[in-house]
C-alpha atoms as a PDB file:
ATOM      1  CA  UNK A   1       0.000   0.000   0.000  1.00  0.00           C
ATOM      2  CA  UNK A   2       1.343   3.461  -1.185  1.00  0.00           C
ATOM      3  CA  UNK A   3       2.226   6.030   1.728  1.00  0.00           C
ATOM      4  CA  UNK A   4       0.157   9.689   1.445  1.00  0.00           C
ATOM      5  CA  UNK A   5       3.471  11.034   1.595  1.00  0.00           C
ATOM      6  CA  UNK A   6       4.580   8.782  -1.268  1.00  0.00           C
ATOM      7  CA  UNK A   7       1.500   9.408  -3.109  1.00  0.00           C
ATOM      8  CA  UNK A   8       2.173  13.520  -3.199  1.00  0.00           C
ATOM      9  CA  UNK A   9       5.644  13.445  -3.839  1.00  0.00           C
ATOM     10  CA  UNK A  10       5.344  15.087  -6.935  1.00  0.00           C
ATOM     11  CA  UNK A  11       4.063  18.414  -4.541  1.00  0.00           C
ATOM     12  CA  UNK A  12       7.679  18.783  -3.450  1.00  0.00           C
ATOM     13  CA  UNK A  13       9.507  21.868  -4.786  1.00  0.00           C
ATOM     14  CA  UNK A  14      12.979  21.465  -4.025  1.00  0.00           C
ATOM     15  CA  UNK A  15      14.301  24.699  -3.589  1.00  0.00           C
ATOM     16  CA  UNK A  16      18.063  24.031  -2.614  1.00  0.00           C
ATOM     17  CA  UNK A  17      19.021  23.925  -6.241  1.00  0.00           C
ATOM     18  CA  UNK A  18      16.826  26.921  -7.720  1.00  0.00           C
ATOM     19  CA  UNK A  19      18.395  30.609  -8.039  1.00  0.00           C
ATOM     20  CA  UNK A  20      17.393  33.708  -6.082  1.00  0.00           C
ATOM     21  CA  UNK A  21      14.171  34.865  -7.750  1.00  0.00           C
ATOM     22  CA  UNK A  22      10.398  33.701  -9.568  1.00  0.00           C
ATOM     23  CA  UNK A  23       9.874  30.684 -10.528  1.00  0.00           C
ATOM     24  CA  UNK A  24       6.161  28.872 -11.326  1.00  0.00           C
ATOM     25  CA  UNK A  25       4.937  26.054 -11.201  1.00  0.00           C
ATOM     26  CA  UNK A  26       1.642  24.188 -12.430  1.00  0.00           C
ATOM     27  CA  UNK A  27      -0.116  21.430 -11.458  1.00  0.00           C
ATOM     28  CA  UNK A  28      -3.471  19.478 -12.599  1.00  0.00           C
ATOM     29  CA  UNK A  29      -5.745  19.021  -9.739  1.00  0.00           C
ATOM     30  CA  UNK A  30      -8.106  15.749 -10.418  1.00  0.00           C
ATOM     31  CA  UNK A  31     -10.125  13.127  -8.460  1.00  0.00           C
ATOM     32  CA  UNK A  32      -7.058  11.099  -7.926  1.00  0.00           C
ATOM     33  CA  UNK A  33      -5.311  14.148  -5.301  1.00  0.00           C
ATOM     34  CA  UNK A  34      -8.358  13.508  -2.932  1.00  0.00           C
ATOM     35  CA  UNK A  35      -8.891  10.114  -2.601  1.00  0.00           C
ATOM     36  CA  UNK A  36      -5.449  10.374  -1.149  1.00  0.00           C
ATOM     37  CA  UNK A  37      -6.945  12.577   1.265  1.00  0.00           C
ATOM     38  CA  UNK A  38     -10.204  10.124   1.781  1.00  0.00           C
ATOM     39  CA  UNK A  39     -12.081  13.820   0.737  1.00  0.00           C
ATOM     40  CA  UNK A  40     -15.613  13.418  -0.932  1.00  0.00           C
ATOM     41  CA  UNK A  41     -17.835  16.019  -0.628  1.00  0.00           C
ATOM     42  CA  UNK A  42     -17.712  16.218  -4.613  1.00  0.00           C
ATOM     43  CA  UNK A  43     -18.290  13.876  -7.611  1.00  0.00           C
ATOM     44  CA  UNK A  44     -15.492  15.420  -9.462  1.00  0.00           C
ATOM     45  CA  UNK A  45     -13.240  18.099 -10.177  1.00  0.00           C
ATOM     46  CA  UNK A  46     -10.806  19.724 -12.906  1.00  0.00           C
ATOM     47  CA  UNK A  47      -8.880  22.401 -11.258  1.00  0.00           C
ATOM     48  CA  UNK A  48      -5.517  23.741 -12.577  1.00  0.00           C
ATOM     49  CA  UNK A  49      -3.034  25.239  -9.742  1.00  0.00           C
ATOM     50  CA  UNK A  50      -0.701  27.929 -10.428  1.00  0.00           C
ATOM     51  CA  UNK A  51       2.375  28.457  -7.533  1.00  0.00           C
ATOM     52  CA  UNK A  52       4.503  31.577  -8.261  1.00  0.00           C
ATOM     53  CA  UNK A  53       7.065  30.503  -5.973  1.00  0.00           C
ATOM     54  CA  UNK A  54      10.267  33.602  -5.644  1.00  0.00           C
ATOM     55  CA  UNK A  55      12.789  32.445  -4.112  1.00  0.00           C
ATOM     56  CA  UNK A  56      15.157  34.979  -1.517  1.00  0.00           C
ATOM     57  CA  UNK A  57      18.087  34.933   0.167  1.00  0.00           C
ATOM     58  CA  UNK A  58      16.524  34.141   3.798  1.00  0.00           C
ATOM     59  CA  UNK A  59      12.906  33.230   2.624  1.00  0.00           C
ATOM     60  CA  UNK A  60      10.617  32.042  -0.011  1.00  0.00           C
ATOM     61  CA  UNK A  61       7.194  33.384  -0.568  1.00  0.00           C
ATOM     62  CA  UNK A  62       4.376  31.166  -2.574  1.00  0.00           C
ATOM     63  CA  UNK A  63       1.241  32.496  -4.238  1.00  0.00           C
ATOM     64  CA  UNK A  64      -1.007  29.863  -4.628  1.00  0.00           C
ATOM     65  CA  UNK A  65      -3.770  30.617  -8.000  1.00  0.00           C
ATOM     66  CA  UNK A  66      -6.309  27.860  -8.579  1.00  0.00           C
ATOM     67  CA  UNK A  67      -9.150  28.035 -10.985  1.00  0.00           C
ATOM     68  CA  UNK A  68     -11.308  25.278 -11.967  1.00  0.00           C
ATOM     69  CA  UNK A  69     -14.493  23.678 -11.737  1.00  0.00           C
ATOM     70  CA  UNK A  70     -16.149  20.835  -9.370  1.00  0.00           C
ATOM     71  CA  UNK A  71     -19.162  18.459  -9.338  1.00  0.00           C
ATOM     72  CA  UNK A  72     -21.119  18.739  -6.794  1.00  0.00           C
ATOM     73  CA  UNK A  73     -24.508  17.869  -5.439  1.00  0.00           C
ATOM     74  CA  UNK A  74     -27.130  20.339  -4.700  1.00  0.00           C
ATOM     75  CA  UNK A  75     -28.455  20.897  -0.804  1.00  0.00           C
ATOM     76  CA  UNK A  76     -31.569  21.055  -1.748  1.00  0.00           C
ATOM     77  CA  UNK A  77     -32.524  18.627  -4.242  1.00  0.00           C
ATOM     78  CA  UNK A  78     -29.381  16.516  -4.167  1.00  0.00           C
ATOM     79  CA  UNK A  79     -29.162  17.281  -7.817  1.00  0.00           C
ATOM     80  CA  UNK A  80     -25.711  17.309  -9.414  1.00  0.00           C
ATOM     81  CA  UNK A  81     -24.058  20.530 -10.776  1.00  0.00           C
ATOM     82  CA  UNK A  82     -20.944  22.298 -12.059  1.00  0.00           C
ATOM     83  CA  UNK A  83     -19.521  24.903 -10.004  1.00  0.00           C
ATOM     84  CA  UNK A  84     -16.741  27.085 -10.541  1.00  0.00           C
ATOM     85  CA  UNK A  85     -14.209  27.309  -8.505  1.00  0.00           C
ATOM     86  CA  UNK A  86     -11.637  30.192  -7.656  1.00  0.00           C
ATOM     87  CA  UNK A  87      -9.326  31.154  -5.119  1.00  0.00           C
ATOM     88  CA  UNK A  88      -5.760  32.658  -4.059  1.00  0.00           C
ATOM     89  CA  UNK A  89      -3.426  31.743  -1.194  1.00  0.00           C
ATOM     90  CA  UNK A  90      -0.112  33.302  -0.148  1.00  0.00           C
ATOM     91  CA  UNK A  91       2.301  31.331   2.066  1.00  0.00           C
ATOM     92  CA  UNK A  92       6.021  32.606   3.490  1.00  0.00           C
ATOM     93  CA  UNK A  93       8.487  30.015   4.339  1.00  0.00           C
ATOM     94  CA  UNK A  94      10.844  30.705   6.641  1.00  0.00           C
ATOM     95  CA  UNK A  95      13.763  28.746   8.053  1.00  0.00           C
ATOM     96  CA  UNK A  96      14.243  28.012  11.701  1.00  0.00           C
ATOM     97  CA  UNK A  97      15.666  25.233  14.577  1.00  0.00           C
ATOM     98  CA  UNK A  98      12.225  23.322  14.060  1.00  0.00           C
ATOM     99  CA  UNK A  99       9.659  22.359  11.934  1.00  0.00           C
ATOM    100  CA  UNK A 100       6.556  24.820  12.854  1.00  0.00           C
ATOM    101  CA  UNK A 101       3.242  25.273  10.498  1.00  0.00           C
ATOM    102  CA  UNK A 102       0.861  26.819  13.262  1.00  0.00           C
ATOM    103  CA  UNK A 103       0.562  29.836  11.382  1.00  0.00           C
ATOM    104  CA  UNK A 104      -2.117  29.778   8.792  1.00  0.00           C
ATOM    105  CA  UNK A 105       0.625  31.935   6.112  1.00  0.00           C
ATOM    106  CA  UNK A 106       3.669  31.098   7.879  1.00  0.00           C
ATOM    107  CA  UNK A 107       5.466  28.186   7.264  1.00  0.00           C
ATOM    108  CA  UNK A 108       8.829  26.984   9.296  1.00  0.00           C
ATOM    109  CA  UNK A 109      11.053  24.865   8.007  1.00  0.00           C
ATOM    110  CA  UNK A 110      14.365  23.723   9.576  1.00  0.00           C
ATOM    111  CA  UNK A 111      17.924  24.934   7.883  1.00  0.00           C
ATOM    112  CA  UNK A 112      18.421  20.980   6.835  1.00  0.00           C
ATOM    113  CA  UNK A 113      14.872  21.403   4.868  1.00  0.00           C
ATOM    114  CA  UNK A 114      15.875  21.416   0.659  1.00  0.00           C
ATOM    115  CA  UNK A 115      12.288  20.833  -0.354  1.00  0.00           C
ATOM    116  CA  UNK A 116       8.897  22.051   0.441  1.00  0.00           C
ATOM    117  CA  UNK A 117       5.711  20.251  -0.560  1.00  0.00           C
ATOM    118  CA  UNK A 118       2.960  21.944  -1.442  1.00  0.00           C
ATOM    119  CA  UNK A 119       0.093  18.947  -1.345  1.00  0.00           C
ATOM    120  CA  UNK A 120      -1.651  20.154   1.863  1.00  0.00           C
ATOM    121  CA  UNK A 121      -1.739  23.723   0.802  1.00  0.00           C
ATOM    122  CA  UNK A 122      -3.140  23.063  -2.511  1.00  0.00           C
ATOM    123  CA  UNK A 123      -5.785  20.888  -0.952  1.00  0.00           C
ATOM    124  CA  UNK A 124      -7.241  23.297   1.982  1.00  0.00           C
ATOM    125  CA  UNK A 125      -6.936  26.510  -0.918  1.00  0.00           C
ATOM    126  CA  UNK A 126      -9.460  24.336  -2.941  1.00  0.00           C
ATOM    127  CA  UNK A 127     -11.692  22.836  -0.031  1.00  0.00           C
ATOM    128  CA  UNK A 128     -12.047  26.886   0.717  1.00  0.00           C
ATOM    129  CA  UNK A 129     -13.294  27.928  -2.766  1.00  0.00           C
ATOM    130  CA  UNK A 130     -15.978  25.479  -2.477  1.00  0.00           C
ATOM    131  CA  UNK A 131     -19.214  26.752  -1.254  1.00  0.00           C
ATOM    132  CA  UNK A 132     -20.685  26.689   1.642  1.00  0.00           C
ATOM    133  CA  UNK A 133     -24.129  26.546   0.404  1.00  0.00           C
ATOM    134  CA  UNK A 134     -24.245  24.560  -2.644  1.00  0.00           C
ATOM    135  CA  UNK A 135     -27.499  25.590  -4.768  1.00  0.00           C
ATOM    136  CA  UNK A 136     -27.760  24.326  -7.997  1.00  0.00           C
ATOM    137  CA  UNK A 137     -28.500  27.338 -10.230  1.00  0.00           C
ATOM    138  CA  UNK A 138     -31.492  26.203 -11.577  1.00  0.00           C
ATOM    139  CA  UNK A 139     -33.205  27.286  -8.182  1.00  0.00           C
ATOM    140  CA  UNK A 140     -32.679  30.501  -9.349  1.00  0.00           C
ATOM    141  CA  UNK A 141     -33.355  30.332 -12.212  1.00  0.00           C
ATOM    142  CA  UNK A 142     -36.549  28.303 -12.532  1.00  0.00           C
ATOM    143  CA  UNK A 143     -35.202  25.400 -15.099  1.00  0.00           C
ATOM    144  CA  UNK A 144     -34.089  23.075 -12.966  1.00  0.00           C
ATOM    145  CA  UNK A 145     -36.824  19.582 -13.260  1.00  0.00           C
ATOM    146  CA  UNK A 146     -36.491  17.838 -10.284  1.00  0.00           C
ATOM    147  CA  UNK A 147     -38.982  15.397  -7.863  1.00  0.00           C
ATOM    148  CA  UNK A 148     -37.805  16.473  -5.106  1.00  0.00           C
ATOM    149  CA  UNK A 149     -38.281  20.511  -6.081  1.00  0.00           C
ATOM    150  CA  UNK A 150     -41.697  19.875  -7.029  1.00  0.00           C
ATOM    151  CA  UNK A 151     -42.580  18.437  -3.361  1.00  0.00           C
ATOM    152  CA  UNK A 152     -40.508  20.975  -1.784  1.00  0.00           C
ATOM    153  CA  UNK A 153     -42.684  23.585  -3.341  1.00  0.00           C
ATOM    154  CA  UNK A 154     -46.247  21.586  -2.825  1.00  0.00           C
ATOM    155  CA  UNK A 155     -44.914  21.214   0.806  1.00  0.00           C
ATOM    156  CA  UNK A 156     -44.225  25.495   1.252  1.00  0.00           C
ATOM    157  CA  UNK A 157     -46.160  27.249   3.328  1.00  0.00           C
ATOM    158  CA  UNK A 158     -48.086  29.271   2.156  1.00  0.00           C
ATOM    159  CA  UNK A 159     -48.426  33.263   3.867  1.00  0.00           C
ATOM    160  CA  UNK A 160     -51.488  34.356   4.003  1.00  0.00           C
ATOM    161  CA  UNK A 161     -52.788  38.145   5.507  1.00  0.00           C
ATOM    162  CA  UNK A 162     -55.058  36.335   7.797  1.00  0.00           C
ATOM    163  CA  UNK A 163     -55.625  38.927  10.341  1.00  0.00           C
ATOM    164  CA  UNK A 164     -55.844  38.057  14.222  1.00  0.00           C
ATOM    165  CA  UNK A 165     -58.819  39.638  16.096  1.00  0.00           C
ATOM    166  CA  UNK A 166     -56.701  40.192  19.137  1.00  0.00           C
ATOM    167  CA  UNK A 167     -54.438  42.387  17.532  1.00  0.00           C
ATOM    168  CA  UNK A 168     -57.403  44.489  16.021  1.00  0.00           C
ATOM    169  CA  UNK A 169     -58.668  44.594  19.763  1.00  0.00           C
ATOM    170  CA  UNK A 170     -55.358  45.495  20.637  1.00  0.00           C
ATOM    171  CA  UNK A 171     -54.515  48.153  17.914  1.00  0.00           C
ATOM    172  CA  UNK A 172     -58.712  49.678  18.904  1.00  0.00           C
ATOM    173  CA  UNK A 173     -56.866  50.544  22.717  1.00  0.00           C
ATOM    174  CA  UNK A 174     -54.262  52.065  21.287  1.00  0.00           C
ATOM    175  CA  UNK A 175     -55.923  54.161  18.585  1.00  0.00           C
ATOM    176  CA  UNK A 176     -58.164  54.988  21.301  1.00  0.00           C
ATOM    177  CA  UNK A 177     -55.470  56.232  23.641  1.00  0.00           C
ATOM    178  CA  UNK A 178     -54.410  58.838  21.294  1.00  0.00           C
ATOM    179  CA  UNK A 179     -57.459  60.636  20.646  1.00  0.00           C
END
């Protein structure tokens, strides 16, 4: 049985052997990334991942750009549905006696580190772009056909101005107070 760590091995930028500056790098996001993190909250997804990682003399600094688009089923009707997805992350390494990623942008690697990988960063900027209420858009929209919709909306309660005769009792005192 494969490792996770073996399985995202090909998130590791080594950065011992790159030159002061930018560099990028790309990566194709698929269903195959989270079953490695036993993640499914979607059917699918297509994303592509951008890292513009520049590289200084005492830290590096990664921008994380991911754009693609995800499966997923609808709250309310459990109907599937394409969303897009969008979203940016920035992360600083820095270099230190120990290991240390308790801050959310801060990352702490020790001098003996030569490679960072990128795997659980790419995975929580994604999770993050997904909504948190996931309505398929033809709710909105009115086209969307669906069983459950249709007893959703027979079930809906209807408002009605049915007026309580305490309140008009009520409203009388008042009115009456004034005058």
């Amino acid at each position: 049985m494969i490792s996770r760590m073996d399985a995202l091995q090909e998130y590791n930028i080594p950065f011992v052997g790159l030159k002061l500056g930018k560099h990028h790098f790309h990566y194709h996001i698929d269903d195959r990334f989270f079953t490695t993190y036993k993640y499914h909250d979607f059917n699918k997804i297509d994303c592509e991942v951008a890292i513009s990682f520049t590289k200084k003399s005492t830290l590096l600094e990664l921008i994380f750009s991911i754009k693609g688009k995800v499966s997923l089923n609808c709250d309310t009707t459990n109907e599937p549905y394409e969303q897009l997805i969008t979203n940016t992350f920035n992360l600083i390494v820095k270099f230190g006696e120990f290991f240390n990623d308790d801050d959310d942008e801060v990352l702490i690697l020790p001098h003996t580190a030569y490679q960072v990988n990128v795997s659980q960063y790419i995975y929580e900027t994604i999770v993050l772009a997904l909504p948190i209420k996931r309505e398929h858009p033809g709710i909105k929209d009115g086209t969307l056909q669906s069983k459950v919709l249709d007893k959703l909306r027979e079930l809906e309660v209807k408002k009605t101005k049915q007026r309580d005769p305490r309140w008009d009792k009520l409203n009388e005192l008042l009115t009456s107070k004034k005058e």
